[in-house]
PDB file of N, CA and C in Angstrom:
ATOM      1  N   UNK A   1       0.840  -1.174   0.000  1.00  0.00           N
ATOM      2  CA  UNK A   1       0.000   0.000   0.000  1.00  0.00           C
ATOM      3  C   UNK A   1       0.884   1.235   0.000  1.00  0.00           C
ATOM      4  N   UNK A   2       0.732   2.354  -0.441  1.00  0.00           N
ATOM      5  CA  UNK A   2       1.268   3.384  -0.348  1.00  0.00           C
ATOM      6  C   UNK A   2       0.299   4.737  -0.074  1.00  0.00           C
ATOM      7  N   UNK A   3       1.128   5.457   0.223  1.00  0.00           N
ATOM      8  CA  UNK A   3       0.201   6.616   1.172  1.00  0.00           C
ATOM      9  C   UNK A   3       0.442   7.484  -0.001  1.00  0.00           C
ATOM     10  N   UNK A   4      -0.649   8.334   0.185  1.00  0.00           N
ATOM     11  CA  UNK A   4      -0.472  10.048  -0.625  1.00  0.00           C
ATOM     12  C   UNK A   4      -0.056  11.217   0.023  1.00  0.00           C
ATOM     13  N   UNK A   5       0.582  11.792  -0.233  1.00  0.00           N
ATOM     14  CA  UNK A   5       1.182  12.961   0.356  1.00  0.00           C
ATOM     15  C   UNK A   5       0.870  13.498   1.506  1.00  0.00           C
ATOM     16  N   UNK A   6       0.546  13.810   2.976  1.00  0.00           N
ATOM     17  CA  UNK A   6      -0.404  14.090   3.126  1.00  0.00           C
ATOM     18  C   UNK A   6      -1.336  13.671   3.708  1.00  0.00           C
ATOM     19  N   UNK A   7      -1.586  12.427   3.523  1.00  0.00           N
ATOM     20  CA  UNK A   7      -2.862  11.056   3.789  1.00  0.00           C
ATOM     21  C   UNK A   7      -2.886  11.091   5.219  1.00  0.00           C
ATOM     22  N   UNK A   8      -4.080  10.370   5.702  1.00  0.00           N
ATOM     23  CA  UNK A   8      -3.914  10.214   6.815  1.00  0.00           C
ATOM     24  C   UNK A   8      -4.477   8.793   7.112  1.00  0.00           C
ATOM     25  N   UNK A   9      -3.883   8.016   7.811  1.00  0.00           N
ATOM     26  CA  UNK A   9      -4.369   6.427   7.785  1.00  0.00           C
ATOM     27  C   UNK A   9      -4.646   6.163   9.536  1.00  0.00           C
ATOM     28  N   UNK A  10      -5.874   5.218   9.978  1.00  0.00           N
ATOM     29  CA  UNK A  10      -5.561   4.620  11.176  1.00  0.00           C
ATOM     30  C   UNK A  10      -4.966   3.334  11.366  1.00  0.00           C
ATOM     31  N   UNK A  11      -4.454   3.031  12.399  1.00  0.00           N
ATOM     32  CA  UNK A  11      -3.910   1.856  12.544  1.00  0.00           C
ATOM     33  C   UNK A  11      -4.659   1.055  13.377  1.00  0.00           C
ATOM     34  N   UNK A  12      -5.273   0.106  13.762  1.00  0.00           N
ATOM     35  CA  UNK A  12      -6.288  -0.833  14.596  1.00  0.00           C
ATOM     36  C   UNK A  12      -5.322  -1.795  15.345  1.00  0.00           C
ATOM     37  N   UNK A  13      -5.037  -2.075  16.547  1.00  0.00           N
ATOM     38  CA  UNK A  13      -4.326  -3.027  16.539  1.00  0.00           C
ATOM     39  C   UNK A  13      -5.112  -4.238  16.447  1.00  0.00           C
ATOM     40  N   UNK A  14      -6.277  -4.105  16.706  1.00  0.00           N
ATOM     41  CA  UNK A  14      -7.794  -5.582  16.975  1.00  0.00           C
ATOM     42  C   UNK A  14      -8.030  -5.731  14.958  1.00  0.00           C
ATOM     43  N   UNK A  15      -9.346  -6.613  15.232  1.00  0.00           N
ATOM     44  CA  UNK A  15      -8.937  -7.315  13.946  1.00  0.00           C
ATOM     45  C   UNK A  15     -10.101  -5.974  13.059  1.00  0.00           C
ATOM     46  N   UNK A  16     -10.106  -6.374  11.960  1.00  0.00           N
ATOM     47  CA  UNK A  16     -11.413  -6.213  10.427  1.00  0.00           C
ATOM     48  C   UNK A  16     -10.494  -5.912   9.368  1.00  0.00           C
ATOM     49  N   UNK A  17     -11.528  -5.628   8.501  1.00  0.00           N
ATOM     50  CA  UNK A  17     -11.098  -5.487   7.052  1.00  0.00           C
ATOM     51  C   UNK A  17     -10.742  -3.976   6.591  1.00  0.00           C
ATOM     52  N   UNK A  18      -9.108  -4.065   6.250  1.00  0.00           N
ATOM     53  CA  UNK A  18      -8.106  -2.863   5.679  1.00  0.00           C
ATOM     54  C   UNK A  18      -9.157  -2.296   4.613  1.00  0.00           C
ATOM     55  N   UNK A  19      -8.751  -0.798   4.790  1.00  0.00           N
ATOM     56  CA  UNK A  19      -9.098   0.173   3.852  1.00  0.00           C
ATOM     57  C   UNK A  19      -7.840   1.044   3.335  1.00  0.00           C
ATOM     58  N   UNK A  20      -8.482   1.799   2.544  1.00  0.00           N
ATOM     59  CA  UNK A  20      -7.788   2.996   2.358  1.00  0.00           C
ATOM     60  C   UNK A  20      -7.246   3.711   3.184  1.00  0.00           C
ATOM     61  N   UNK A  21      -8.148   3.662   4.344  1.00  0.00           N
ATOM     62  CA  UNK A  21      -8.292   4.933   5.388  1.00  0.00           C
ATOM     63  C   UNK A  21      -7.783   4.131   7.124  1.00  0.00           C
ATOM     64  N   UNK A  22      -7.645   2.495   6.871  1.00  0.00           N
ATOM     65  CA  UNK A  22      -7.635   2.229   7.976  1.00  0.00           C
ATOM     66  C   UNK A  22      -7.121   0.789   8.068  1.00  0.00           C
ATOM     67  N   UNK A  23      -6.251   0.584   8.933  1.00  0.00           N
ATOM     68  CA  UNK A  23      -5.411  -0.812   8.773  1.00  0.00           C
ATOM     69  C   UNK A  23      -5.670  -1.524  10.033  1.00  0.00           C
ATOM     70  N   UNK A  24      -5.619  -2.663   9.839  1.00  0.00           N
ATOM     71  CA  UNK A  24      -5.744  -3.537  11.375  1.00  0.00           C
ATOM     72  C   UNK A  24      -4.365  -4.763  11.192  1.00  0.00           C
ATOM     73  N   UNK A  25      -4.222  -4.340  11.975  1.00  0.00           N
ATOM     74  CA  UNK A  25      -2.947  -5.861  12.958  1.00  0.00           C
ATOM     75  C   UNK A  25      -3.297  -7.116  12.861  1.00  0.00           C
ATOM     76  N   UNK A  26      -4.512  -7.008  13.401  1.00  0.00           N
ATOM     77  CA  UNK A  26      -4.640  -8.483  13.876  1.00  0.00           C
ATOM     78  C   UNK A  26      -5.084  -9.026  15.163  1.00  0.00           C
ATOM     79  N   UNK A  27      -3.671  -8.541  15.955  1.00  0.00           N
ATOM     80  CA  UNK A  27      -3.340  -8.678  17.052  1.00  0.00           C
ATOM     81  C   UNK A  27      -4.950  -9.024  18.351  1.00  0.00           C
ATOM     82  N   UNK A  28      -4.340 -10.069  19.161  1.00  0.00           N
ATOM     83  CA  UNK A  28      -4.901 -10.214  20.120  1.00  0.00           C
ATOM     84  C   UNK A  28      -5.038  -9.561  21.637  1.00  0.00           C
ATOM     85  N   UNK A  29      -4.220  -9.099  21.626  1.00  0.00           N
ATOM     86  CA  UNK A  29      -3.232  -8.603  22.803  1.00  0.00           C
ATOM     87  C   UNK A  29      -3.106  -7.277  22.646  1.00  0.00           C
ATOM     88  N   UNK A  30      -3.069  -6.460  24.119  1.00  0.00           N
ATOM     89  CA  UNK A  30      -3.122  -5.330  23.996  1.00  0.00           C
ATOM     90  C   UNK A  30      -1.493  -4.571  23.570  1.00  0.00           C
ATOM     91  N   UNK A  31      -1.384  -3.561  22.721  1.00  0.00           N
ATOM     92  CA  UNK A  31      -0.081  -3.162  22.521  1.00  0.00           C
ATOM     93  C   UNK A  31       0.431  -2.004  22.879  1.00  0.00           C
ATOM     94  N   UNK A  32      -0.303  -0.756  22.806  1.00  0.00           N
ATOM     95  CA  UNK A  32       0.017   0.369  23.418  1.00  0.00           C
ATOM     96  C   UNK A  32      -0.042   0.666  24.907  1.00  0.00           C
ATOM     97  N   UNK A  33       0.750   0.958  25.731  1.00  0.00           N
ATOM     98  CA  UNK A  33       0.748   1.777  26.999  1.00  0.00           C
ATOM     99  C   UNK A  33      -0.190   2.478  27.360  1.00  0.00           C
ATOM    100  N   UNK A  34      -0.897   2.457  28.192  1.00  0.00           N
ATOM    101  CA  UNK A  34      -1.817   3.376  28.763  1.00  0.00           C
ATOM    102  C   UNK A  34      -1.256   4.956  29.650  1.00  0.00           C
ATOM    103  N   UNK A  35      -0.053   4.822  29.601  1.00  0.00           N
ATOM    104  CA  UNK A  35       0.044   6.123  30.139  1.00  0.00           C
ATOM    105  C   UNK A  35       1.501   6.719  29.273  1.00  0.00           C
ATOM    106  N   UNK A  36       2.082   6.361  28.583  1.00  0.00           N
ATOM    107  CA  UNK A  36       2.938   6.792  27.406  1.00  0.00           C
ATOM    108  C   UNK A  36       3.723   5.804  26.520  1.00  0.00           C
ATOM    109  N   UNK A  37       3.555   6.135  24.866  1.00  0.00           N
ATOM    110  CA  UNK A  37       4.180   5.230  23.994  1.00  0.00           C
ATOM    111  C   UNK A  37       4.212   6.376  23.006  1.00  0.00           C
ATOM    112  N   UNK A  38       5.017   5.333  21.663  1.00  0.00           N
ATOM    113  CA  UNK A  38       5.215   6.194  20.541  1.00  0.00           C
ATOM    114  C   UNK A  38       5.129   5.134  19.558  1.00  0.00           C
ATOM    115  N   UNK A  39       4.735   5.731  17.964  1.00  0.00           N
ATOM    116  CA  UNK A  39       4.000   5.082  17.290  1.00  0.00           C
ATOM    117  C   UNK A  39       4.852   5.486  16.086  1.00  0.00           C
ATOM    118  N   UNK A  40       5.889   4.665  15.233  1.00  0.00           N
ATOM    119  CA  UNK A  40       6.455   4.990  14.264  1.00  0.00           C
ATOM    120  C   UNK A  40       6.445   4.828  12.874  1.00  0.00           C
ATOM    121  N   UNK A  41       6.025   5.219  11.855  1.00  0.00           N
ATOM    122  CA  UNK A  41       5.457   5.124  10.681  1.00  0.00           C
ATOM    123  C   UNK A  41       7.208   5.071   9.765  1.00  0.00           C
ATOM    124  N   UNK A  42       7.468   3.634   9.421  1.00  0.00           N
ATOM    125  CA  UNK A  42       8.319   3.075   8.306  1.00  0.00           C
ATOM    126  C   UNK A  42       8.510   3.092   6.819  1.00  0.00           C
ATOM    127  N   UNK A  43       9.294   3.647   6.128  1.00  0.00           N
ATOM    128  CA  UNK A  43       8.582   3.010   4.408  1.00  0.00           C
ATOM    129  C   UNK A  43       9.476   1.252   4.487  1.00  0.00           C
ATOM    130  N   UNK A  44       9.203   1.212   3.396  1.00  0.00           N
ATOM    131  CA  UNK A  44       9.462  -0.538   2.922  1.00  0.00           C
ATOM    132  C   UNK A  44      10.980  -0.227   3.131  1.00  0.00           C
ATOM    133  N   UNK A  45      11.706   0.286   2.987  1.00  0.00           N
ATOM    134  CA  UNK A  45      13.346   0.243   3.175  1.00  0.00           C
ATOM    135  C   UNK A  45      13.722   0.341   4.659  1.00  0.00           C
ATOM    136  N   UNK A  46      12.823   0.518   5.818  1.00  0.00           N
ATOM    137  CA  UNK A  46      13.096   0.983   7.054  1.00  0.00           C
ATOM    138  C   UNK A  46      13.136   2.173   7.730  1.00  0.00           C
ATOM    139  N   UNK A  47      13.152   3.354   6.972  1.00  0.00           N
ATOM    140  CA  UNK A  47      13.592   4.547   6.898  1.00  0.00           C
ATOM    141  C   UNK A  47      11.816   5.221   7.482  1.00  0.00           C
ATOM    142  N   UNK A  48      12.215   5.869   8.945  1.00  0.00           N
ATOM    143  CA  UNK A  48      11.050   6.357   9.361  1.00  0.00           C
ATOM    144  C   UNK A  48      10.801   7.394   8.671  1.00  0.00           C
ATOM    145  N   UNK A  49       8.951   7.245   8.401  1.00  0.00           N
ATOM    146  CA  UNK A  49       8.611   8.684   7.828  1.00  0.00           C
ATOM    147  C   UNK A  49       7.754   9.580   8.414  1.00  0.00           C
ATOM    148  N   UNK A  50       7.438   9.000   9.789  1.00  0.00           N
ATOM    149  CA  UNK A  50       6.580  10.011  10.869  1.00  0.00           C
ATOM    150  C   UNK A  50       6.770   9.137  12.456  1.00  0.00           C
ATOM    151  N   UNK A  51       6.210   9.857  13.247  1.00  0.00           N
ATOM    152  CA  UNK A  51       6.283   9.407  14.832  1.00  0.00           C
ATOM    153  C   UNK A  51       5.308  10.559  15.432  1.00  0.00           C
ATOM    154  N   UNK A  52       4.714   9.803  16.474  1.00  0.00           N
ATOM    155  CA  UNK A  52       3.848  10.298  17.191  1.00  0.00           C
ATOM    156  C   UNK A  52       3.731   9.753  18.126  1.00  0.00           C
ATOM    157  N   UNK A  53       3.990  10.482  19.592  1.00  0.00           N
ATOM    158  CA  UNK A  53       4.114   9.863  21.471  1.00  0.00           C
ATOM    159  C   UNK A  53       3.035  10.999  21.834  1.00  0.00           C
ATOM    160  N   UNK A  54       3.332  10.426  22.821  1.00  0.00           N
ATOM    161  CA  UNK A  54       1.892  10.841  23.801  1.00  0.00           C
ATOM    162  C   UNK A  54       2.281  10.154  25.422  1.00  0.00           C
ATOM    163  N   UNK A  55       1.844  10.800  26.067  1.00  0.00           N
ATOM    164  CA  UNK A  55       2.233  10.820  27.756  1.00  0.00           C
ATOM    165  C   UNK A  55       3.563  11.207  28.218  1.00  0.00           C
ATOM    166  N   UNK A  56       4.029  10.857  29.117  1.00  0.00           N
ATOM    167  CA  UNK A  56       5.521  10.596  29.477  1.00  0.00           C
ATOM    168  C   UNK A  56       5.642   9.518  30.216  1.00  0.00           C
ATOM    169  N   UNK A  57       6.887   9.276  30.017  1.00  0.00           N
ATOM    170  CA  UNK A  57       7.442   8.118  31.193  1.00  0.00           C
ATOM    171  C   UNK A  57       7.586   8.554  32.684  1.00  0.00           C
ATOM    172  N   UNK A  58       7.928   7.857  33.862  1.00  0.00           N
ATOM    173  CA  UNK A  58       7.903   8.111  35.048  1.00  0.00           C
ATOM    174  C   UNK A  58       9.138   7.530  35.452  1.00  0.00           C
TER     175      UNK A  58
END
């Protein structure tokens, strides 16, 4: 999949069916932190192309 300039996509970590607009994991299990994490957006070579945290650590 590739993004458009711009785009804005969600990520699901629980299950359904990928869109345009919205991707799911899979995953069973909970993955994000409830009181701070960060969320890093990759292209296919590895090379980050966004990040977004929220809370702090203690």
């Amino acid at each position: 999949m590739c993004l458009a300039a711009r785009a804005t996509i969600r990520i699901h970590t629980g299950n359904g069916r990928d869109t345009r607009t919205d991707l799911f994991q899979g995953r069973r299990n909970y993955v994000w932190d409830n009181h701070a994490d960060t969320a890093t957006l990759r292209e296919s070579r590895g090379c980050t192309v966004d990040t977004e945290s929220w809370g702090r650590r203690h």
